[in-house]
Protein backbone atom coordinates (compact mmCIF):
# COMPACT_ATOMS: atom_id res chain seq x y z
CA UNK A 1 0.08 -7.03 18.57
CA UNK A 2 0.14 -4.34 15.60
CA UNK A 3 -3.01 -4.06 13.65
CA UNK A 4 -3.06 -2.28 10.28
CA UNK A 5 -6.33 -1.13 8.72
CA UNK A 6 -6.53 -0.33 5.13
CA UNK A 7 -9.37 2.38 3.14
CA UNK A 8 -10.20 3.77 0.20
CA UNK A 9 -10.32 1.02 -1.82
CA UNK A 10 -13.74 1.00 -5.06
CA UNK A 11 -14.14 0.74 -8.01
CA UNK A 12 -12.82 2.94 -10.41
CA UNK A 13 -13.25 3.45 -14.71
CA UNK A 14 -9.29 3.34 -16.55
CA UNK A 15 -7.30 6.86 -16.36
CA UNK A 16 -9.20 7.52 -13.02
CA UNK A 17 -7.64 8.10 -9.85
CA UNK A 18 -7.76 6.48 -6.47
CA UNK A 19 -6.03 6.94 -3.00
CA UNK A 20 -5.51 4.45 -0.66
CA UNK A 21 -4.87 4.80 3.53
CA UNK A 22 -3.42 2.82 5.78
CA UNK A 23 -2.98 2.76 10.04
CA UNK A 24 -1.11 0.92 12.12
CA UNK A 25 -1.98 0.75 15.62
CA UNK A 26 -0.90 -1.17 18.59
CA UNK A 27 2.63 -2.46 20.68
CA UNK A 28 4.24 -0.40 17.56
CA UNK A 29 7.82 -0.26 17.97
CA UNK A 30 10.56 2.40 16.72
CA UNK A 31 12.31 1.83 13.21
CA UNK A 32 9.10 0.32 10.76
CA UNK A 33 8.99 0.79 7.01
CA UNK A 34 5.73 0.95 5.59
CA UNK A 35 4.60 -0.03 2.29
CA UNK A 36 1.73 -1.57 -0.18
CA UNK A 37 1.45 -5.22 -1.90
CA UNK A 38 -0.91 -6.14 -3.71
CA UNK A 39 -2.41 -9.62 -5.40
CA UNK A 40 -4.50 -9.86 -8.74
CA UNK A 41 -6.26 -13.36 -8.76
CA UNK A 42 -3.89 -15.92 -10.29
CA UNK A 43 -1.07 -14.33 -9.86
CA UNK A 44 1.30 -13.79 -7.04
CA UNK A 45 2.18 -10.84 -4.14
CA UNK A 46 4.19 -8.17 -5.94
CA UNK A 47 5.56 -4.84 -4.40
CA UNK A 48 3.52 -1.48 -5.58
CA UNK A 49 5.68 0.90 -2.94
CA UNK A 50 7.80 1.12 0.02
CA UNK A 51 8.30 4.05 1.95
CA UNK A 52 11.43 3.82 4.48
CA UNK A 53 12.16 5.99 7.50
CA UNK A 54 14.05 8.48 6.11
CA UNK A 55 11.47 9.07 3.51
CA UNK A 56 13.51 7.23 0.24
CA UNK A 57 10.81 5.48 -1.87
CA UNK A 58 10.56 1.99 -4.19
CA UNK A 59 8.14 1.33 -6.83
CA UNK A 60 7.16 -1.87 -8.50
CA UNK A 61 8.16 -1.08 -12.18
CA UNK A 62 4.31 -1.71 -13.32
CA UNK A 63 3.52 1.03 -11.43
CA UNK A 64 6.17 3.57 -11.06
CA UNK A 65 5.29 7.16 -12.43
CA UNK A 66 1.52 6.35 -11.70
CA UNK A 67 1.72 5.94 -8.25
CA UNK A 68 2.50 7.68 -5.46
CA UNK A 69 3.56 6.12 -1.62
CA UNK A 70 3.21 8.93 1.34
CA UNK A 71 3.39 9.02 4.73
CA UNK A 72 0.28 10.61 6.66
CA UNK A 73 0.14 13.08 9.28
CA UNK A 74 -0.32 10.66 12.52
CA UNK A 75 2.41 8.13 12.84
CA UNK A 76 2.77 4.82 11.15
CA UNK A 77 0.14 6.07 8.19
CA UNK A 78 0.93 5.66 4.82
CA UNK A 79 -0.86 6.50 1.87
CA UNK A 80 -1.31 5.72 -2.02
CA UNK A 81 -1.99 8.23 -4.46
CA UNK A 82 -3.00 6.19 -7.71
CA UNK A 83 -3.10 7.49 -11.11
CA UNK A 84 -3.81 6.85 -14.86
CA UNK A 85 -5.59 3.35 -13.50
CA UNK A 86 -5.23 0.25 -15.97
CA UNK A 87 -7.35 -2.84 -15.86
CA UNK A 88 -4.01 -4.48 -14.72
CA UNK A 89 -4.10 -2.38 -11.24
CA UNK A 90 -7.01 -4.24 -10.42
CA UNK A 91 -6.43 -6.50 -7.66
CA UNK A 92 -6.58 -6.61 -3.61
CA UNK A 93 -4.05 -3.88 -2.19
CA UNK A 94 -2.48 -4.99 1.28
CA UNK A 95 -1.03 -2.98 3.69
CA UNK A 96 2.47 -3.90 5.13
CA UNK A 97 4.81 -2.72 8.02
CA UNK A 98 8.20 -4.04 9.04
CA UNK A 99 9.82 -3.49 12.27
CA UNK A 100 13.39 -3.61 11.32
CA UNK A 101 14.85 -4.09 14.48
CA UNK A 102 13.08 -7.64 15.12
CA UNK A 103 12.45 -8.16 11.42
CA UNK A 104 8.62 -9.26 11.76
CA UNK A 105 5.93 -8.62 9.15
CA UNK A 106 2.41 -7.05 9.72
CA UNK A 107 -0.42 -7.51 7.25
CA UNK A 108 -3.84 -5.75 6.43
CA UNK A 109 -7.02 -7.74 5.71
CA UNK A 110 -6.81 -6.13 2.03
CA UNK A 111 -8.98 -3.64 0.27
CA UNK A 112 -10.30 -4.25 -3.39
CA UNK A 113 -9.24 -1.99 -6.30
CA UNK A 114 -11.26 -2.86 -9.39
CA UNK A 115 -10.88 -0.79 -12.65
CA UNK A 116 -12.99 -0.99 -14.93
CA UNK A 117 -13.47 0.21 -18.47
């Protein structure tokens, strides 16, 4: 099984800066997309980023030109540089992969941004 482990996750004041890490480990197969979700309490999963192979990137339009997805130096490592923090970031940030090739769906446990003011 894959196991992805999320960090860096606090709590931060608005207009401060956070990063987040995740790493997948495990029977990891060839051709995954990586990419962060994330779930404010009453409200439903929304897409922050997506990084595919090739390196093309998605943003979720709440976020986009605040945040930044990355890949990491070891394989299947992503990161999240986040910027200019609003009281509306706050939520639990989840971790996702994809293996394309059998189309299945790997999940972090979730790591808690709170910003505060």
């Amino acid at each position: 099984q894959v196991q992805l482990v999320e960090s860096g996750g606090g709590l931060v004041q608005t207009g401060g800066s956070l990063r987040l890490s995740c790493s997948a480990s495990g029977s990891i197969f060839s051709r995954n997309v990586m990419g962060w979700y994330r779930q404010a309490p009453g409200n439903e999963r929304e897409l922050v980023a997506v990084i595919f192979t090739g390196g093309v990137k998605k943003y979720g339009d709440s976020v986009q030109g605040r945040f930044t997805i990355s890949k990491g130096s070891a394989e299947n490592t992503v990161n999240l540089q986040m910027n200019s923090l609003e009281a509306d970031d706050t939520a639990v940030y989840y971790c996702n992969l994809r293996n394309l090739r059998e189309n299945v769906d790997y999940w972090g446990q979730g790591t808690q941004v709170t910003v505060s003011s």
